[in-house]
Protein backbone atom coordinates (compact mmCIF):
# COMPACT_ATOMS: atom_id res chain seq x y z
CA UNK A 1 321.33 43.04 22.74
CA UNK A 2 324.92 43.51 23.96
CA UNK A 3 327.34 40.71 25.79
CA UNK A 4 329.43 42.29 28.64
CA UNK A 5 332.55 40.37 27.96
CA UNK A 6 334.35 41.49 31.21
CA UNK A 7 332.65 38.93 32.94
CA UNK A 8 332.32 36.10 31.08
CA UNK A 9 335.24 34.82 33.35
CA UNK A 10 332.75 33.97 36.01
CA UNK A 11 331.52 31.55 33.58
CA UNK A 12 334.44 29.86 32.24
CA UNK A 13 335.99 29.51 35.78
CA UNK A 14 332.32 27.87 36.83
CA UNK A 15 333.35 25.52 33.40
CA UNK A 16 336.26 25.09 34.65
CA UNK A 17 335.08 23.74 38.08
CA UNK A 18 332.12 21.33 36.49
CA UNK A 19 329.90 24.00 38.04
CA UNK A 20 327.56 22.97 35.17
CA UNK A 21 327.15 19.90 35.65
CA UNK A 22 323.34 18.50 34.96
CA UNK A 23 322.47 18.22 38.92
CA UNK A 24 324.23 21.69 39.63
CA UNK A 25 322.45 23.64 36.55
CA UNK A 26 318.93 22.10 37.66
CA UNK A 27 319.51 23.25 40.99
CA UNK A 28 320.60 26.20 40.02
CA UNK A 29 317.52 26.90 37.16
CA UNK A 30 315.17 25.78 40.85
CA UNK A 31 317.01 28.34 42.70
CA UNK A 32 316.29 31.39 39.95
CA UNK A 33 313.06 30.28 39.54
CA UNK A 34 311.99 30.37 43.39
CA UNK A 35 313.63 33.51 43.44
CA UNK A 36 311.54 34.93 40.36
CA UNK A 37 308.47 33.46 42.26
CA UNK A 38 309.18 35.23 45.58
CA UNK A 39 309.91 38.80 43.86
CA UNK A 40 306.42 38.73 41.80
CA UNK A 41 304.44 37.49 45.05
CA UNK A 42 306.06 40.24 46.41
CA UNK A 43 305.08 42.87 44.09
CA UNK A 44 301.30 41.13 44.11
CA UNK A 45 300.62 42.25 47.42
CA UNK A 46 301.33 45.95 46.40
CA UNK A 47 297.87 47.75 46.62
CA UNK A 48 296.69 47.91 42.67
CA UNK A 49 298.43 44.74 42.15
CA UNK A 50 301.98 43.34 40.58
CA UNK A 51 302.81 46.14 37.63
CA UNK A 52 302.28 48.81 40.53
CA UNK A 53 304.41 46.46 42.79
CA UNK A 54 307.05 46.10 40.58
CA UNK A 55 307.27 50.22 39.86
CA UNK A 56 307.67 50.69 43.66
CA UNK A 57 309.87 47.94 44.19
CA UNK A 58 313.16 48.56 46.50
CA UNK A 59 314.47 52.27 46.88
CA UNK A 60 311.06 53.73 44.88
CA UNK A 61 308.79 51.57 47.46
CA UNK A 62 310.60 54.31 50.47
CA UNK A 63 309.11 57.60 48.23
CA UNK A 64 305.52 56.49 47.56
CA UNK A 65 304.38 56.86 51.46
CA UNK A 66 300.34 57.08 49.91
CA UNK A 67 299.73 54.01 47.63
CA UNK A 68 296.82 54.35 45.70
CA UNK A 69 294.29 51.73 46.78
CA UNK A 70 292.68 49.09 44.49
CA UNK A 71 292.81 45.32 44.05
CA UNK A 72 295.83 43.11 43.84
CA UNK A 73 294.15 41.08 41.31
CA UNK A 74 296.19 38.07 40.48
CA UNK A 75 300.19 37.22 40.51
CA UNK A 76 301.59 37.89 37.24
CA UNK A 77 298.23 39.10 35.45
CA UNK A 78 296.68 41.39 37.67
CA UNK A 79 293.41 42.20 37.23
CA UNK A 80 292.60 40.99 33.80
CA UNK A 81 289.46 39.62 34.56
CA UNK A 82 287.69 42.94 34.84
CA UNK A 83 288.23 44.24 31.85
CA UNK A 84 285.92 41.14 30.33
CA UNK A 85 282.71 41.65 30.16
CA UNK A 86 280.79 44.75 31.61
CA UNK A 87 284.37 45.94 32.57
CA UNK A 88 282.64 49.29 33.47
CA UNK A 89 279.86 47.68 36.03
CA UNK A 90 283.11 45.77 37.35
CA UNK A 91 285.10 48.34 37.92
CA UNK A 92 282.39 50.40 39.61
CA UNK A 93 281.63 47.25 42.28
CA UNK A 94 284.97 47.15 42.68
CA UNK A 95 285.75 50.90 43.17
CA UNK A 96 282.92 50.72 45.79
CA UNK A 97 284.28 47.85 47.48
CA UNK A 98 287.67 49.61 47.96
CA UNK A 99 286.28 52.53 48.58
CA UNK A 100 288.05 54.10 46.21
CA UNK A 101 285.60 55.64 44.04
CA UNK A 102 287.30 59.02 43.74
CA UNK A 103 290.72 57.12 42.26
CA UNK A 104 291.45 53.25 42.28
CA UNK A 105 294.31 51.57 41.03
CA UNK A 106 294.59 48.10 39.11
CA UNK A 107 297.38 46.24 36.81
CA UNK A 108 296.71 44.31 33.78
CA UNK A 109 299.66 42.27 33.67
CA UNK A 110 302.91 44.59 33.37
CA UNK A 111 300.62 47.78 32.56
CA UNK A 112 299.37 50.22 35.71
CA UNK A 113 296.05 51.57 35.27
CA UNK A 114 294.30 54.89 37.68
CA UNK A 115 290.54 54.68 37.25
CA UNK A 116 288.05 57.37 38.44
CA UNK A 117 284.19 57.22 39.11
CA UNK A 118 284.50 60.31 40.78
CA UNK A 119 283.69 63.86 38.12
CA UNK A 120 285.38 66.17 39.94
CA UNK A 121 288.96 63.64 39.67
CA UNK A 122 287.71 63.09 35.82
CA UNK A 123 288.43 66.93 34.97
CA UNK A 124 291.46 66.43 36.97
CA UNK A 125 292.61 63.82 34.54
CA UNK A 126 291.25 64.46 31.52
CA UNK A 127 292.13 68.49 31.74
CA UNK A 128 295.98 67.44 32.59
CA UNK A 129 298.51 68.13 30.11
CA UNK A 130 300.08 64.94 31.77
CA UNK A 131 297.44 63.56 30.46
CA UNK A 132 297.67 64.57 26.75
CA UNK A 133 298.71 61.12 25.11
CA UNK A 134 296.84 57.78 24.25
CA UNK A 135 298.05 54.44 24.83
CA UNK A 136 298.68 52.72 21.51
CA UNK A 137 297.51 49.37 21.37
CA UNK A 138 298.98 46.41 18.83
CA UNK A 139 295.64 46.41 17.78
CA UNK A 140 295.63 50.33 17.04
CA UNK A 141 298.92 50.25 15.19
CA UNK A 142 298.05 47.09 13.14
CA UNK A 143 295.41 49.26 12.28
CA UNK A 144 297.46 51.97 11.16
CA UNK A 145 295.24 54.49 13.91
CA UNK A 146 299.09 55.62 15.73
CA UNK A 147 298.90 57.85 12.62
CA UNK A 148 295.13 59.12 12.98
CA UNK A 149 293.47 61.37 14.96
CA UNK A 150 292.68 59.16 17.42
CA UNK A 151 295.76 57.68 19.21
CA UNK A 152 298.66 60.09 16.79
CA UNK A 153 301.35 60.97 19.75
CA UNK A 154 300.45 64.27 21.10
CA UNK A 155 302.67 66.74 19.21
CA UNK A 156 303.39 68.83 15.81
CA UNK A 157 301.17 66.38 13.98
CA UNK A 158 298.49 65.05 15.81
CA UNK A 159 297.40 69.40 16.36
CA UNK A 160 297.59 69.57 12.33
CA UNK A 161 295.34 66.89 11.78
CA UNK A 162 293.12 68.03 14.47
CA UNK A 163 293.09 71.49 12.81
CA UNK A 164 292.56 69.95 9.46
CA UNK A 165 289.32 67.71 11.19
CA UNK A 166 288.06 71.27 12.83
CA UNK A 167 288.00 73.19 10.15
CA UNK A 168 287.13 71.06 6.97
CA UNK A 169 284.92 68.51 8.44
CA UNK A 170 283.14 69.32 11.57
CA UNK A 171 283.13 73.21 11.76
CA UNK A 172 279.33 74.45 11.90
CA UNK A 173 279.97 76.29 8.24
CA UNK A 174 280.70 72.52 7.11
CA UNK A 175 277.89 70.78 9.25
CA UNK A 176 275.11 73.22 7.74
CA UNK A 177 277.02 72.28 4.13
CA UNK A 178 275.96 68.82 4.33
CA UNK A 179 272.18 69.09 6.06
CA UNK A 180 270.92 68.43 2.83
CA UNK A 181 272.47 64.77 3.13
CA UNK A 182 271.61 63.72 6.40
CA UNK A 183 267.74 64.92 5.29
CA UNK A 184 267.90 62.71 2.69
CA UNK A 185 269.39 59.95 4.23
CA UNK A 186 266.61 60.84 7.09
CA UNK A 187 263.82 60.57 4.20
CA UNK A 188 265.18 57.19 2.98
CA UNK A 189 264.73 55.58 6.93
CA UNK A 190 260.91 56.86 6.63
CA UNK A 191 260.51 54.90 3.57
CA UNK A 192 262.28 51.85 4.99
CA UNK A 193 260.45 51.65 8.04
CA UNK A 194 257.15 52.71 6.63
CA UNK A 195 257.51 49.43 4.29
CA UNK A 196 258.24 47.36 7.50
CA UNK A 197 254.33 45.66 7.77
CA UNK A 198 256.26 43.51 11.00
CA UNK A 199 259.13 43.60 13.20
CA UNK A 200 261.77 45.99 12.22
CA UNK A 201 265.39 45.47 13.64
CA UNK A 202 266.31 48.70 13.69
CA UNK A 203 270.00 48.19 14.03
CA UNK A 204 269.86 47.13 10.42
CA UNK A 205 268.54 50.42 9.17
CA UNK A 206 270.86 52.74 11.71
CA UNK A 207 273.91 51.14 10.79
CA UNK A 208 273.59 51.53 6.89
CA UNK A 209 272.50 54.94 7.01
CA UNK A 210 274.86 55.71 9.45
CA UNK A 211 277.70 54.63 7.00
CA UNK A 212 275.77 55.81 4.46
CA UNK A 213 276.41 59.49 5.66
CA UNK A 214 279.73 58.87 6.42
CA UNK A 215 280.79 57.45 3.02
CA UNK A 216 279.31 60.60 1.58
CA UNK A 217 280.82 63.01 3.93
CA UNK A 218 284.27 61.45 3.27
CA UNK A 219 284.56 59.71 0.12
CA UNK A 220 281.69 61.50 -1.99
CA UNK A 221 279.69 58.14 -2.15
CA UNK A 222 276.11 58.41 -2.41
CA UNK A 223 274.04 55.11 -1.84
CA UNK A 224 270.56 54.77 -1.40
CA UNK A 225 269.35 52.81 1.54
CA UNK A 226 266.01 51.27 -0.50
CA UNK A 227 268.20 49.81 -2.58
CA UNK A 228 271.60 49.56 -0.43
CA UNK A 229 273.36 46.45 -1.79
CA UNK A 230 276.62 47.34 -3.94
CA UNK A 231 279.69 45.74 -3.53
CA UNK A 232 281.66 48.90 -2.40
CA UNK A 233 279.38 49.48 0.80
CA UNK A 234 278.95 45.91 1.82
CA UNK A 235 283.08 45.96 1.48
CA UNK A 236 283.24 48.69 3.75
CA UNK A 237 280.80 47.34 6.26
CA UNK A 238 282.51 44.22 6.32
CA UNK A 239 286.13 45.99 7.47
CA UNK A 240 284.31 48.52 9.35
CA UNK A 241 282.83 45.22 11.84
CA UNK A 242 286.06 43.19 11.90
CA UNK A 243 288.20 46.88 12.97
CA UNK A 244 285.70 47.67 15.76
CA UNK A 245 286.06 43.94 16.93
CA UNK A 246 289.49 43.84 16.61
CA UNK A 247 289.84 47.17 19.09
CA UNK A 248 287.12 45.91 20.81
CA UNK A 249 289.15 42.71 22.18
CA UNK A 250 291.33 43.06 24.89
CA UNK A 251 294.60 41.90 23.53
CA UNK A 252 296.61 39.89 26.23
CA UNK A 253 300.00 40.73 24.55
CA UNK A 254 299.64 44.20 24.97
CA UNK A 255 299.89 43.91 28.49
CA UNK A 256 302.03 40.58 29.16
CA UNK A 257 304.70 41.38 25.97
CA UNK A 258 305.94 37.45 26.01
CA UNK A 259 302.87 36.60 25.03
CA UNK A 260 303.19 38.96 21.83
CA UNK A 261 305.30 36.48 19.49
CA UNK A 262 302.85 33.36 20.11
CA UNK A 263 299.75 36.00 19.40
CA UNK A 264 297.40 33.45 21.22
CA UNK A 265 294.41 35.68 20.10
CA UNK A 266 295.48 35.98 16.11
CA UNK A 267 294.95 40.13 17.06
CA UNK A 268 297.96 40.48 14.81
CA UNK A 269 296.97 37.68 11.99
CA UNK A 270 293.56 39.35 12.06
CA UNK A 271 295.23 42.93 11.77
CA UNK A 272 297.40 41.60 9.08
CA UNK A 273 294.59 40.84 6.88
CA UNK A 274 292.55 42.99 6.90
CA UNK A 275 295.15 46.33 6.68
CA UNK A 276 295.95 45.24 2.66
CA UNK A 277 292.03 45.28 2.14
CA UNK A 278 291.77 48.70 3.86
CA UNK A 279 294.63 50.10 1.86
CA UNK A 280 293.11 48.66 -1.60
CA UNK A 281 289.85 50.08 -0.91
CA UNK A 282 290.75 53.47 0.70
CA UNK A 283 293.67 53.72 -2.30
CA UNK A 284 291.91 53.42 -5.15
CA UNK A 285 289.56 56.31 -4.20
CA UNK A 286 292.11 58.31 -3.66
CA UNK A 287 293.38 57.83 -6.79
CA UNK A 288 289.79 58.40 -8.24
CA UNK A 289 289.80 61.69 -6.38
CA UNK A 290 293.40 62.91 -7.82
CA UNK A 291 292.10 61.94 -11.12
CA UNK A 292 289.01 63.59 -11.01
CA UNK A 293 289.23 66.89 -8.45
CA UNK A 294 286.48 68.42 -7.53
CA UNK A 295 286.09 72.39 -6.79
CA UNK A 296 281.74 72.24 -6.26
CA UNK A 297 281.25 69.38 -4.30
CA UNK A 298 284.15 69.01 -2.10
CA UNK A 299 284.33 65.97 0.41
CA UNK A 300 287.00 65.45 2.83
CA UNK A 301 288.99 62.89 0.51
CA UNK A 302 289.19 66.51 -1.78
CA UNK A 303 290.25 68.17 1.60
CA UNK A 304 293.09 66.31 2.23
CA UNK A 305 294.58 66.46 -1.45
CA UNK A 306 294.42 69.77 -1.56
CA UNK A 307 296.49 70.53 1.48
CA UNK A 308 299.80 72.05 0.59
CA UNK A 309 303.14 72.53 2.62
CA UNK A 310 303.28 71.41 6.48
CA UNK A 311 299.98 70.18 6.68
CA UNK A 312 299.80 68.45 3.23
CA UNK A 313 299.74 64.23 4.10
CA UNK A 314 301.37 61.41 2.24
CA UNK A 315 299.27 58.81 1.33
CA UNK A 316 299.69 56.34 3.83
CA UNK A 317 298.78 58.97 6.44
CA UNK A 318 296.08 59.98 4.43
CA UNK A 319 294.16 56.43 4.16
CA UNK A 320 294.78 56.16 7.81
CA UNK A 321 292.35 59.37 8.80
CA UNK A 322 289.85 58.83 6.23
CA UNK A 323 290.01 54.87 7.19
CA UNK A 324 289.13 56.11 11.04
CA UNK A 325 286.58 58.91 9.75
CA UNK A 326 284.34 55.78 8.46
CA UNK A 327 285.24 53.49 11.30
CA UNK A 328 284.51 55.81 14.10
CA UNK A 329 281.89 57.81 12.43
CA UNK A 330 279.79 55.45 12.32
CA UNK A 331 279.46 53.27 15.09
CA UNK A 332 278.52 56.28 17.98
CA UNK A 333 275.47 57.62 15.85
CA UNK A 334 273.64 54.29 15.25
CA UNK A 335 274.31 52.78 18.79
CA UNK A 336 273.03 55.82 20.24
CA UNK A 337 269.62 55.83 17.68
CA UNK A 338 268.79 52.09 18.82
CA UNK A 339 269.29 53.05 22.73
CA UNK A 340 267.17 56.22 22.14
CA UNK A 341 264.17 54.63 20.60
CA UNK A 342 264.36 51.41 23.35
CA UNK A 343 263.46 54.25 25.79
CA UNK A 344 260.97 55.32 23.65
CA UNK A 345 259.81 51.90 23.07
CA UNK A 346 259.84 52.06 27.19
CA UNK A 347 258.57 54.98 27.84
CA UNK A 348 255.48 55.47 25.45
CA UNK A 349 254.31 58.45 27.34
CA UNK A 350 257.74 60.47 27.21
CA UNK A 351 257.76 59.46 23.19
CA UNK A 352 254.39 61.54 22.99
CA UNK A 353 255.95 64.40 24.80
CA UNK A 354 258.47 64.32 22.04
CA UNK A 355 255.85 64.07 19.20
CA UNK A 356 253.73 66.58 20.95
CA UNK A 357 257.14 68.83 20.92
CA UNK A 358 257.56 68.34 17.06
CA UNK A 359 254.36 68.89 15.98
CA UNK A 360 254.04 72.32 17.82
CA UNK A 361 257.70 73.39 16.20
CA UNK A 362 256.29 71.85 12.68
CA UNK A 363 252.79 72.56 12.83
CA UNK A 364 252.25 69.20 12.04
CA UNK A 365 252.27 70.94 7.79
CA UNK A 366 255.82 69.91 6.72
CA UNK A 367 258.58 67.73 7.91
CA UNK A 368 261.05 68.89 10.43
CA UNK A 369 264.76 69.93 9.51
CA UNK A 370 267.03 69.65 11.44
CA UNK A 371 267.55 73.97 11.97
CA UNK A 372 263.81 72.72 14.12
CA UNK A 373 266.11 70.56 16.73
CA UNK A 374 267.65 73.73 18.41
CA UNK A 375 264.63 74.91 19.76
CA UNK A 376 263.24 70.95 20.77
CA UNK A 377 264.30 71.61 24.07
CA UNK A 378 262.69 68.19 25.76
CA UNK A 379 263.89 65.83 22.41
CA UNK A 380 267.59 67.53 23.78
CA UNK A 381 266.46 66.53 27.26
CA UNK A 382 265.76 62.78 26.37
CA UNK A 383 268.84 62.49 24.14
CA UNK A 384 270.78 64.07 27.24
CA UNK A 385 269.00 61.47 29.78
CA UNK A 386 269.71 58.16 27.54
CA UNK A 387 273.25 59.49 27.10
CA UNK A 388 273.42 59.32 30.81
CA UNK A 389 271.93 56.10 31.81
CA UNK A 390 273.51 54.55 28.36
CA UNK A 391 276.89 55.73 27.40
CA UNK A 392 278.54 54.42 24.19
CA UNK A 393 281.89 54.49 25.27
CA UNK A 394 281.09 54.07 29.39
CA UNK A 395 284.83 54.03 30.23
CA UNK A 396 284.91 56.95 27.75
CA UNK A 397 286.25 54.34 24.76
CA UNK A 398 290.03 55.09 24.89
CA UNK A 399 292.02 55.75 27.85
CA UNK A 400 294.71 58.33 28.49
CA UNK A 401 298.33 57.77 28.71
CA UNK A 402 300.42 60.03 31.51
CA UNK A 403 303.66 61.17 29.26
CA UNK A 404 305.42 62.54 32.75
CA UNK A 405 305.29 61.92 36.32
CA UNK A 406 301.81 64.03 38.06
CA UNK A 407 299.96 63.91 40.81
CA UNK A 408 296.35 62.83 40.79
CA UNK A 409 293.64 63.76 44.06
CA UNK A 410 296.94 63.92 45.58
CA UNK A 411 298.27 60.44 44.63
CA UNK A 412 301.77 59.96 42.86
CA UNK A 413 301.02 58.84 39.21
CA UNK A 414 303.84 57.94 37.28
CA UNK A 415 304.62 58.13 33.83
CA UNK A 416 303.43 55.69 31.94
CA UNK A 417 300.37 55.11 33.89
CA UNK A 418 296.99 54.45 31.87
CA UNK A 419 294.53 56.34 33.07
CA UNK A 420 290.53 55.68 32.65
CA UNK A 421 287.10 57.80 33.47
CA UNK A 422 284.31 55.79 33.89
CA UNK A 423 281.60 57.84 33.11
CA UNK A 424 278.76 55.15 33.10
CA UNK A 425 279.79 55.12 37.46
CA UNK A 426 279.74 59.07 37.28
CA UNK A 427 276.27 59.05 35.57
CA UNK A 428 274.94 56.40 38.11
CA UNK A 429 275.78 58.03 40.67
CA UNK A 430 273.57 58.90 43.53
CA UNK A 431 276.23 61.52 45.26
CA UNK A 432 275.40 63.48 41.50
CA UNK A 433 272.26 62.66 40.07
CA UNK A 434 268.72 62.61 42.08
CA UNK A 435 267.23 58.60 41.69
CA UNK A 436 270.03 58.14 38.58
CA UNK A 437 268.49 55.18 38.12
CA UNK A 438 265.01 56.43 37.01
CA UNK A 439 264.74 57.67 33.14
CA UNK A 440 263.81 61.05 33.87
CA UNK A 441 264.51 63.49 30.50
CA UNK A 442 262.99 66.25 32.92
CA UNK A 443 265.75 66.49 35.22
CA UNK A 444 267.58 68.47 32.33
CA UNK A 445 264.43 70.90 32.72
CA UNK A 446 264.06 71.47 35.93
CA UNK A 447 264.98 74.38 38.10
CA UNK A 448 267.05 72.47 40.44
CA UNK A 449 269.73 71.37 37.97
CA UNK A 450 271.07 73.51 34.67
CA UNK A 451 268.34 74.43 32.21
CA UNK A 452 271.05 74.25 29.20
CA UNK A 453 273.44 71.54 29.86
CA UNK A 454 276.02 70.67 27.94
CA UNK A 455 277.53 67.11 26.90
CA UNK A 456 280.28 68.19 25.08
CA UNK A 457 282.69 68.34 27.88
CA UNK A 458 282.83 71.20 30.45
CA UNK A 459 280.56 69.57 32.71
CA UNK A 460 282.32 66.06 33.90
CA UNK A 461 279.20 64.99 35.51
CA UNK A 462 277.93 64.03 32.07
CA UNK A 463 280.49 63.96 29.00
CA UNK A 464 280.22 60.90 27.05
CA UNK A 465 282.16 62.16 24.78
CA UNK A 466 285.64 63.34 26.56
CA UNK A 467 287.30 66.54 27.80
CA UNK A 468 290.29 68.56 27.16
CA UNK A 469 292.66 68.22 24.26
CA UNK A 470 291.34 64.58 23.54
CA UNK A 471 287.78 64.70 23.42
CA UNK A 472 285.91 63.73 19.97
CA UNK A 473 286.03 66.10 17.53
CA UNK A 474 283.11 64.59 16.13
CA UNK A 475 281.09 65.16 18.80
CA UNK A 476 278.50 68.40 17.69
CA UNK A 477 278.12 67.16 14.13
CA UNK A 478 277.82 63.39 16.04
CA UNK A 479 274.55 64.86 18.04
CA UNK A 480 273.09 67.26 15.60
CA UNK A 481 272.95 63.56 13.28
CA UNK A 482 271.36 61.33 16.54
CA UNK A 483 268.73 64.38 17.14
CA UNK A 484 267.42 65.44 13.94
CA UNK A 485 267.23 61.44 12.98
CA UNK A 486 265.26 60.82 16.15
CA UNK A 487 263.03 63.51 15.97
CA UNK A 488 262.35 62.60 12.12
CA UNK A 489 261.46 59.04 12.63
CA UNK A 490 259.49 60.01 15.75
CA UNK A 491 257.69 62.43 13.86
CA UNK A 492 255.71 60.02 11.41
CA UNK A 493 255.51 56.68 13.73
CA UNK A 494 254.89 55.39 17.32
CA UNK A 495 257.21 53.03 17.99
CA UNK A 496 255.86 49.95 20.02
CA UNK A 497 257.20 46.11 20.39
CA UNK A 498 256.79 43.59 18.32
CA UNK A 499 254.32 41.60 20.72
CA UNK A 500 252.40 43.72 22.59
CA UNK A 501 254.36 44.02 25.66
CA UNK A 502 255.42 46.67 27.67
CA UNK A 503 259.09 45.05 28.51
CA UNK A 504 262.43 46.25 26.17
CA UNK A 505 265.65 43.90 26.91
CA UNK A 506 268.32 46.64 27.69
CA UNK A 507 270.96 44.48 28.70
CA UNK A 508 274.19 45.40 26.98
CA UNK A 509 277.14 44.11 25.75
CA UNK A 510 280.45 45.92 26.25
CA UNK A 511 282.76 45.83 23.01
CA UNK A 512 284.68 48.82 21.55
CA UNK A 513 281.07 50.64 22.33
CA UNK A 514 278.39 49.73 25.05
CA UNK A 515 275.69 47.95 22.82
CA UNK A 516 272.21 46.47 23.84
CA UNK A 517 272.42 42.85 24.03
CA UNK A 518 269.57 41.91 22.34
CA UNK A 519 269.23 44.19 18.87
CA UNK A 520 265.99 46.38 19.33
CA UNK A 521 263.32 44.92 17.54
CA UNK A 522 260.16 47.56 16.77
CA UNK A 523 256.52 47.76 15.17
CA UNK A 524 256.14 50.79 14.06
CA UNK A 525 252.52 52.46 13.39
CA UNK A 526 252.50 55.42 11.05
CA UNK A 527 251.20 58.78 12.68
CA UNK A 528 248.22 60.93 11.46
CA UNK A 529 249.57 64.37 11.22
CA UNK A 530 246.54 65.53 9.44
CA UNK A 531 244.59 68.66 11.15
């Protein structure tokens, strides 16, 4: 910060006049103060609130003739309060009431946010190459993610890691590699839920073998769920939960930066400890791995040390994409699982569709593998439907960040503008979908909507996952996981409640994923497949 010393002389001739005088600097502190308060109720009434306000303030206000509509929120914080809670049923009622459905705007504090509910706009956005970046969060960069695939600056080295994710880890060559894993891991949830004689939670079992798959994918670690407890995967899990709470929270200093030095929420105190414990961890097998290469069995930890020239990673940058491999890998797969078999819980007569379905492919003689789920046309169906009705990431998880000034359904957008797609409104809605509501897998079937329809982007009326340049790159080997697991555990029980009834709690709970509320709890009954 630099003094202009040309006009200090305003302030030594005010000395010189006992301008500052106790009386005169009190009024004068009043007077800059009533000032400050006039220009920030003036930018609050700006449509979208104070941080849209303030962009469009004096000569600016003349050029944007079209405001994009949206609430005004609060002075000074905006619209904060939506983004609690089910920020994505919020945002819908309020879209609605503003009638802005097709693009709203809103301000958190000093940030501008666009939000669609509106597919056609959501291509618009997320197809954009204004659209290319992320916004980084102090959460994301205490979390060393600025340097993963995730939320790395569009550019040289965000494409190589992308490359190095699309061909090493989820290319189909590699996905077939490692069927063998997710069968056994798929075997091991039989056993555990075959040995359940009452109520199963079956977030407990989802979540282990989801990490389970994803430690061996990565690091090489093999663990077997019967007999889970070691102190390496219970370390993991542990800073696998605090990370996805951390992002999870929405962090008041990122959007009001005086707040960031008193860190109100401890987001950075939280980030702080828990970094050292990834890089400990995530460290030492690395160093296993350089000690010990391996040319047979080759997990992604392997990968990444063998990668010479431009695309070879130091360390540091190296932990960080194998830290967000486990963190995001396995979060999507189990939520998904536990929504899937609520509906099945649900919908008893649309589970025996599904077990009539695998027992024609099977022939009710062997167990199904997972080559069986391409041609398990209605299991694709329900997994399709439940994404619909239950997206993990309903606001499609992380936002996009404009890195140049566009134009949006015809609305000015400026640089620097966060934009969001919330794809739980899209999937609700009834301008799309016929009774969106109702949990009908047959819709995907019909002859009145696409018999093959894909979630894995190019259709915006249902992509959970993303679009364009920043969509997971997770996503096939994500589904080919959720399906095959499904269909396995579907294949030797019926899954019912715990007490008889007919009645599954799916009230959720938004953190960094949409969640049910109440963890699924199931009585499972094993199946006679015998002729």
């Amino acid at each position: 910060m630099t003094t202009n010393t040309e006009n200090l002389w305003v302030f030594a001739l005010a000395t010189k006049c006992n301008f500052f005088n106790p009386i005169n600097s009190m009024l004068f502190a009043l007077i800059l103060s009533f000032v400050w308060f006039i220009i920030n109720m003036i930018y609050w009434t700006h449509p979208g609130g104070p941080a849209w306000g303030k962009y469009n303030k004096l000569t600016k206000y003349l050029l944007v003739k079209n405001p994009i509509p949206g609430p005004k929120g609060f002075p000074f914080i905006g619209s904060m309060y939506m983004m609690t809670g089910l920020a994505h049923q919020k945002i819908a009622n309020m879209a609605e009431f503003f009638k802005a459905k097709r693009l709203m705007s809103f301000s958190l504090g000093e940030t501008r946010f666009i939000v669609t509910c509106n597919h056609v706009v959501a291509k618009e956005i997320l197809n954009s190459t204004a659209f290319v970046a992320r916004p980084v969060n102090e959460s994301a960069y205490g979390l060393m993610f600025d340097r993963a695939i995730g939320f790395a600056p569009y550019g040289v080295y965000w494409r190589t890691l992308r490359k190095i994710a699309s061909t090493h880890m989820f290319c189909p060559k590699q996905i077939k590699a490692s069927e063998s894993q997710r069968f056994e891991i798929a075997k091991q949830m039989v056993a555990i839920f075959n040995g359940s004689e009452e109520g199963l939670r079956v977030r407990d079992v989802v979540k282990k073998a989801s990490l389970n798959n994803m430690m061996c994918s990565v690091f090489g670690r093999k663990y077997s769920l019967v007999d889970y407890f070691n102190d390496e995967t219970e370390e993991v899990s542990e800073l696998v939960d605090e990370g996805y709470d951390l992002l999870g929270i929405l962090n008041w200093s990122d959007h009001l930066p005086w707040l960031a030095e008193f860190d109100p929420q401890k987001i950075k105190y939280r980030c702080e400890r828990l970094v050292p414990k990834v890089n400990r961890l995530v460290g030492r097998i690395i160093d296993e791995h350089r000690a010990q290469p391996s040319n047979v069995h080759r997990d992604f930890v392997d990968v990444l040390l063998s990668l010479q020239g431009v695309e070879a990673l130091s360390d540091s940058d190296m932990i960080a994409v194998l830290w967000e491999m486990i963190f995001r890998g396995s979060d999507t797969v189990a939520i998904l699982i536990e929504w899937i078999l609520a509906r099945m819980v649900l919908h008893p007569d649309v589970q025996s569709k599904v077990q009539e379905e695998v027992d024609r492919i099977t022939e009710r003689s062997r167990s199904v593998m997972e080559s069986d789920v391409t041609n398990m046309v209605y299991l694709q169906s329900v997994v399709n439907e439940v994404l619909r009705l239950h997206p993990p990431g309903p606001l499609l998880a992380w936002a996009r960040l404009a890195i140049e000034d566009t134009t949006v359904d015809g609305y000015h957008v400026p640089a620097g503008t966060t934009a969001m797609v919330n794809m739980w409104a899209i999937t609700r809605s009834e301008e799309v979908w016929n009774e969106p509501l109702e949990f009908k897998p047959e819709r995907f079937m019909n002859q009145t909507e696409p018999v093959i329809f894909s979630v894995l982007g190019s259709d915006l009326r249902l992509a959970p996952f993303g679009s364009g340049r920043r969509s997971c790159p997770g996503k096939t080997l994500g589904l080919t996981t959720v399906t095959f697991w499904v269909a396995s555990l579907l294949q030797e029980f019926e899954f019912g409640t715990t007490d008889g009834s007919k009645t599954v709690d799916l009230s959720e709970v938004l953190r960094l994923s949409c969640e049910m509320k109440t963890p699924l709890m199931v009585k499972v009954q094993p199946r006679n497949l015998t002729n």
